[in-house]
Protein backbone atom coordinates (compact mmCIF):
# COMPACT_ATOMS: atom_id res chain seq x y z
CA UNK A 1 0.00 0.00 0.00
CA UNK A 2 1.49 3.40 -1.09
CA UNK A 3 1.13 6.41 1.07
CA UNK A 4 -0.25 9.58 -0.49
CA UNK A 5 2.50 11.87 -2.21
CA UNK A 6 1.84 15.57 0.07
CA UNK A 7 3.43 18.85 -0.86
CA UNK A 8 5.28 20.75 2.12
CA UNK A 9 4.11 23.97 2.21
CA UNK A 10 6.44 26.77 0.89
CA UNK A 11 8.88 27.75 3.46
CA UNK A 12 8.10 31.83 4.44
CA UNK A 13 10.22 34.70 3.38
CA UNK A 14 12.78 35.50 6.13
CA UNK A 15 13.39 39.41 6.57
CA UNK A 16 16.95 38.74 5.81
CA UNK A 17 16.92 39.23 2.05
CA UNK A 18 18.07 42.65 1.49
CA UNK A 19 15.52 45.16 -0.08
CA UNK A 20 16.80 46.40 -3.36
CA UNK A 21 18.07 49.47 -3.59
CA UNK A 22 15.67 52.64 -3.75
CA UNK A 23 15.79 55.27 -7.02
CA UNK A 24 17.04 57.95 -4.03
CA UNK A 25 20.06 55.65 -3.50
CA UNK A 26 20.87 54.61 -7.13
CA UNK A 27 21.19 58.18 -8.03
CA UNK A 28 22.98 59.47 -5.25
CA UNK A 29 25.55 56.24 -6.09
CA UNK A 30 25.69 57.65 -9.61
CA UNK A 31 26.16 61.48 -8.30
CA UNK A 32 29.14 59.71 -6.14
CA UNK A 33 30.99 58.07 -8.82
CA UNK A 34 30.54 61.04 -11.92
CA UNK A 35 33.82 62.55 -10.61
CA UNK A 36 35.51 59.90 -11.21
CA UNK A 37 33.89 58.96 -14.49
CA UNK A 38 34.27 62.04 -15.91
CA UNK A 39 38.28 62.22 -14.52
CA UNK A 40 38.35 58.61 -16.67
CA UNK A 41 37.37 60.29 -20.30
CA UNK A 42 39.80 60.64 -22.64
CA UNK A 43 41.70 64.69 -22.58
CA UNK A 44 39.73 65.41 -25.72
CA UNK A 45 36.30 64.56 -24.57
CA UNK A 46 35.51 68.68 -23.68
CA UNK A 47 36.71 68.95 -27.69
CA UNK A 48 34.44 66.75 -28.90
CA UNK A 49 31.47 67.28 -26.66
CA UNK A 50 31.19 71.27 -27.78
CA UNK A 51 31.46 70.11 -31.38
CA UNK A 52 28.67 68.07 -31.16
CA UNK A 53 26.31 70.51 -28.69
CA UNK A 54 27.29 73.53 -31.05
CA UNK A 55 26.24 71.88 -34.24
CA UNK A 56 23.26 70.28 -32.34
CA UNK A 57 21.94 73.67 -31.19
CA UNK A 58 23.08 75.59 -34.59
CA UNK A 59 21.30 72.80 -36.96
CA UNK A 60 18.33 73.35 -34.02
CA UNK A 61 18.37 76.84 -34.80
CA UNK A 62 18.14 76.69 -38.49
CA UNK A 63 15.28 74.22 -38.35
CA UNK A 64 13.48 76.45 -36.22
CA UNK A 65 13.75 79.77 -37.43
CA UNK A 66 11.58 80.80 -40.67
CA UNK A 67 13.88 81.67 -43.84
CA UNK A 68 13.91 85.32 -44.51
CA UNK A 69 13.86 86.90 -48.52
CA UNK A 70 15.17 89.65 -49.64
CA UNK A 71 14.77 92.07 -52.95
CA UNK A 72 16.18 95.11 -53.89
CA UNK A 73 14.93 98.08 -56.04
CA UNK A 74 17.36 101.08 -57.45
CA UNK A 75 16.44 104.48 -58.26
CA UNK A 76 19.10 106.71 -60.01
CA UNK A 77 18.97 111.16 -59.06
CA UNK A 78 18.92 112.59 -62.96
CA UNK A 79 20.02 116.62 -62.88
CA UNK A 80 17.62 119.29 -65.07
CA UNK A 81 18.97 120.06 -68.08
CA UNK A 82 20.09 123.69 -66.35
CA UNK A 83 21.63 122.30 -63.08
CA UNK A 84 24.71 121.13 -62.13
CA UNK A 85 25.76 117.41 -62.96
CA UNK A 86 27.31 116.70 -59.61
CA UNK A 87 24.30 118.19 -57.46
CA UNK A 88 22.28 114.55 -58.61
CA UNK A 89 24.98 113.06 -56.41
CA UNK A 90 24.33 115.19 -53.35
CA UNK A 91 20.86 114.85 -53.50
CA UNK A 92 20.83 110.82 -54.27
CA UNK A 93 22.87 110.75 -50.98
CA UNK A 94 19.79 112.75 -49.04
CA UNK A 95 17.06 111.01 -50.72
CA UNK A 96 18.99 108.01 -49.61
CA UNK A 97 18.67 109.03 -45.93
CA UNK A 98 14.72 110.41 -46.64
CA UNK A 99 13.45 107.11 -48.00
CA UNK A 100 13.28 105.26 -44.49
CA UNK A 101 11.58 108.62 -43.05
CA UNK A 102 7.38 108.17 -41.77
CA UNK A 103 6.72 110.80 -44.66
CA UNK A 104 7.99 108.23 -47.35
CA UNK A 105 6.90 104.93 -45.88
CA UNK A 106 3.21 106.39 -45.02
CA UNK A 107 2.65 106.94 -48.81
CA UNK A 108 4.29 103.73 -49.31
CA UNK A 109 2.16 101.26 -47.06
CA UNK A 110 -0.32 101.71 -49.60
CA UNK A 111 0.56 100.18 -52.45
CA UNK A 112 2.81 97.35 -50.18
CA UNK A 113 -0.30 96.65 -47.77
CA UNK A 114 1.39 95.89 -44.61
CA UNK A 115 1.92 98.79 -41.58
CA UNK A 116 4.33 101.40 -41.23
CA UNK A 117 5.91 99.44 -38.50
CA UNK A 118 6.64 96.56 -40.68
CA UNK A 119 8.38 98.66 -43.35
CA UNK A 120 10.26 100.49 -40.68
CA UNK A 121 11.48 97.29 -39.70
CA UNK A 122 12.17 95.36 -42.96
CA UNK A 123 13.24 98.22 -45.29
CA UNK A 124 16.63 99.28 -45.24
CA UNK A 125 18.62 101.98 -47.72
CA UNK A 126 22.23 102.50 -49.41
CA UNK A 127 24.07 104.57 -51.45
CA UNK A 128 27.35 105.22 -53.23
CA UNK A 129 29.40 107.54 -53.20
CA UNK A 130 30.40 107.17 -56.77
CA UNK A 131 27.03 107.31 -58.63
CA UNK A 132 23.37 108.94 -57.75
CA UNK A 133 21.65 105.99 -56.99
CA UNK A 134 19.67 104.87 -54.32
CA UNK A 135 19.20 101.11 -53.25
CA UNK A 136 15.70 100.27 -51.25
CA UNK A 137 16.43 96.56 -50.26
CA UNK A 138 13.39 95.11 -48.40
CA UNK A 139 13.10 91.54 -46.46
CA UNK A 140 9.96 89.61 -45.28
CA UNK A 141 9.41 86.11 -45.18
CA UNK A 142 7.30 85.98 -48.35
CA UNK A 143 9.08 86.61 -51.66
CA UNK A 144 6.59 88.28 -52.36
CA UNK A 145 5.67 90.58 -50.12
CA UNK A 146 9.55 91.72 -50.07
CA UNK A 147 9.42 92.73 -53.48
CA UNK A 148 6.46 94.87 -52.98
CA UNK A 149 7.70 96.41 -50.01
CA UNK A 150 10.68 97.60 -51.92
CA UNK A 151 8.64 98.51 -55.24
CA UNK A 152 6.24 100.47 -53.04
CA UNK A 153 9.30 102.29 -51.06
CA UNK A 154 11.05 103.57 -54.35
CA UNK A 155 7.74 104.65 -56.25
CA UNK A 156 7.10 106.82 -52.77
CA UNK A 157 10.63 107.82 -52.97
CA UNK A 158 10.52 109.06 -56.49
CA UNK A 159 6.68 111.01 -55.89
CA UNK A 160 8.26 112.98 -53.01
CA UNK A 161 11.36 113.66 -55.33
CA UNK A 162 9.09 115.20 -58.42
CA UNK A 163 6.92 117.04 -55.93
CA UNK A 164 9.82 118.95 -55.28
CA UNK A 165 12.24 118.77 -58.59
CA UNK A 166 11.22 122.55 -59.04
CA UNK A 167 13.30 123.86 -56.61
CA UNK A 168 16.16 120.97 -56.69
CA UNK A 169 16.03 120.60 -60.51
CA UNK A 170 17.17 116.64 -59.73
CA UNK A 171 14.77 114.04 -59.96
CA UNK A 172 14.30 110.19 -59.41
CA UNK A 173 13.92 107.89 -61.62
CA UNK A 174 13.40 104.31 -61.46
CA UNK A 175 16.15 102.58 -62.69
CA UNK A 176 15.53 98.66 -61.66
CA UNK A 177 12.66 97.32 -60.45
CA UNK A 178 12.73 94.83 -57.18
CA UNK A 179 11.77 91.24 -58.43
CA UNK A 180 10.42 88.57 -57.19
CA UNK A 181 13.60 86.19 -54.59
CA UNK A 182 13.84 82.35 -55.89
CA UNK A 183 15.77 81.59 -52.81
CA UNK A 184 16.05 82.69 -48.53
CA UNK A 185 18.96 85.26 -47.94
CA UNK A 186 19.11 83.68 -44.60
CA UNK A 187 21.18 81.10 -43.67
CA UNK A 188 20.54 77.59 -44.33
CA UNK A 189 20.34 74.80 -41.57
CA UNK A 190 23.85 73.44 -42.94
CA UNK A 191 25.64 76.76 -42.19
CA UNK A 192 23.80 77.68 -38.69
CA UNK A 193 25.43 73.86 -37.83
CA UNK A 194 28.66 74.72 -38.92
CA UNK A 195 28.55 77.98 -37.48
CA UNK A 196 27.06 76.22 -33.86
CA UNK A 197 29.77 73.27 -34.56
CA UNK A 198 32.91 76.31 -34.65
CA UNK A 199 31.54 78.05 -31.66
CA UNK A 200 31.34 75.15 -29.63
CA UNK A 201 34.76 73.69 -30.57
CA UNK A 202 36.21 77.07 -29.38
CA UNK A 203 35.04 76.17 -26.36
CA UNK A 204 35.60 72.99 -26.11
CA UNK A 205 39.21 74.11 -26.84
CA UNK A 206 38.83 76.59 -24.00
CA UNK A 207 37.62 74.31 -21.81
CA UNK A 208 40.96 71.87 -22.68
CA UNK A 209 42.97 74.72 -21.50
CA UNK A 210 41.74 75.44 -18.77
CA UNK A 211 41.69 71.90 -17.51
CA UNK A 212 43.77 70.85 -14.59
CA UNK A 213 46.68 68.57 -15.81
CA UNK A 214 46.50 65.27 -14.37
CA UNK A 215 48.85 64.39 -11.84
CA UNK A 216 49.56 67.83 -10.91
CA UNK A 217 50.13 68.82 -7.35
CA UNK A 218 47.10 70.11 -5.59
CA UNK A 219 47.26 72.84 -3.58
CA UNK A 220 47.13 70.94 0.24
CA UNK A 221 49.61 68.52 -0.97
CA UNK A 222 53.14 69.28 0.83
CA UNK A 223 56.21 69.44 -0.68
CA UNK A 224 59.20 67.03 -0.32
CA UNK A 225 61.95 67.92 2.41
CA UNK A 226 64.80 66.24 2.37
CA UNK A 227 65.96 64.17 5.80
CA UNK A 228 68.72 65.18 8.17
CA UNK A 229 72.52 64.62 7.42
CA UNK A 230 74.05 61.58 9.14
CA UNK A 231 77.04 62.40 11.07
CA UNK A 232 79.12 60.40 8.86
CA UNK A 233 77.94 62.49 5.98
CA UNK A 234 78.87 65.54 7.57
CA UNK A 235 82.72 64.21 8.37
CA UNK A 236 82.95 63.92 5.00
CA UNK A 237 82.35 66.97 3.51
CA UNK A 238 84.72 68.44 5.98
């Protein structure tokens, strides 16, 4: 007769198994040994790491930030028939300096359609000091718009001029019309990289030298003095 096959029960955790580790501890532990992680890296690590951060950030920067367009008008200062040649240039530098004024650029939101405040801010002027002519250069984030912006800034420009040709006997004339950008004058994502990637290496290479050399002496360690002459010693160099 066979007895019955019985299962002992399951013999009850003791307290003694130790409790793993809390998240508290493991980071603390972590925070403990960086130091001496980050003492292990190789010298070139600060090199490498602002590299790689500068042309993260710069490539982060292009991606992020809307691509601008610019286009450019020119208006050329033509002298009456009775005035002097080299007045035109005098007063192509002036209207130069008028054409960003709230006279100009009030008559000249009309015909671009945005505010005063936007031409103010996106229009900008030059001119040589060679030849009378006036650049109006205007950027926006549509093509489009840019080009009117500057179109509408040099037909303003050259209204105010004829309204008062009488008494300066030079007026403007438009002498190329602002088209219509194919492509940003902003900087691409490639070059923002490049440029993050070159800032962050200089500092990187800053970082290097300002390092503390390994091995070097720290400032509570003592220096080496030498031990006390034997008397034998002493003989001798009688």
């Amino acid at each position: 007769m066979t007895e019955p096959l019985t299962q002992s029960p399951a013999a009850p955790a003791t307290d003694d198994e130790p409790a793993p580790p809390s998240r508290r501890h493991r980071v603390r532990a972590a925070l403990r040994h960086l130091p001496r992680r980050l003492r292990s890296l190789p010298p070139w690590s600060p090199l490498a790491a602002g590299v790689l951060a500068g042309g993260l950030l710069g490539a982060g920067y292009g991606l992020v930030t809307t691509p601008q367009y610019t286009a450019t008008g020119y208006v050329v200062a033509v002298p009456a028939d009775a005035s002097d040649p080299a007045s035109a240039l005098g007063f192509a530098q002036a209207y130069g300096r008028v054409a960003t004024q709230l006279a100009v650029l009030g008559d000249a939101q009309m015909w671009a359609h945005v505010p005063v405040a936007t031409l103010e801010r996106s229009v900008r002027t030059a001119t040589s000091p060679d030849a009378p002519m006036v650049s109006v250069t205007a950027t926006s984030a549509d093509p489009e718009q840019a080009a009117d912006m500057a179109n509408a800034v040099t037909r303003a420009l050259t209204r105010h001029a004829a309204a008062s040709a009488d008494d300066t006997h030079v007026e403007l004339r438009q002498f190329a019309r602002a088209t219509e950008p194919t492509e940003p004058s902003s900087a691409s994502t490639a070059v923002t990289g490049l440029v993050g990637a070159s800032a962050g290496g200089l500092l990187g290479g800053l970082a290097l030298l300002v390092r503390p050399r390994r091995g070097a002496r720290g400032p509570g360690s003592a220096a080496a003095v030498p031990g006390p002459a034997s008397a034998a010693d002493g003989r001798g160099q009688l």
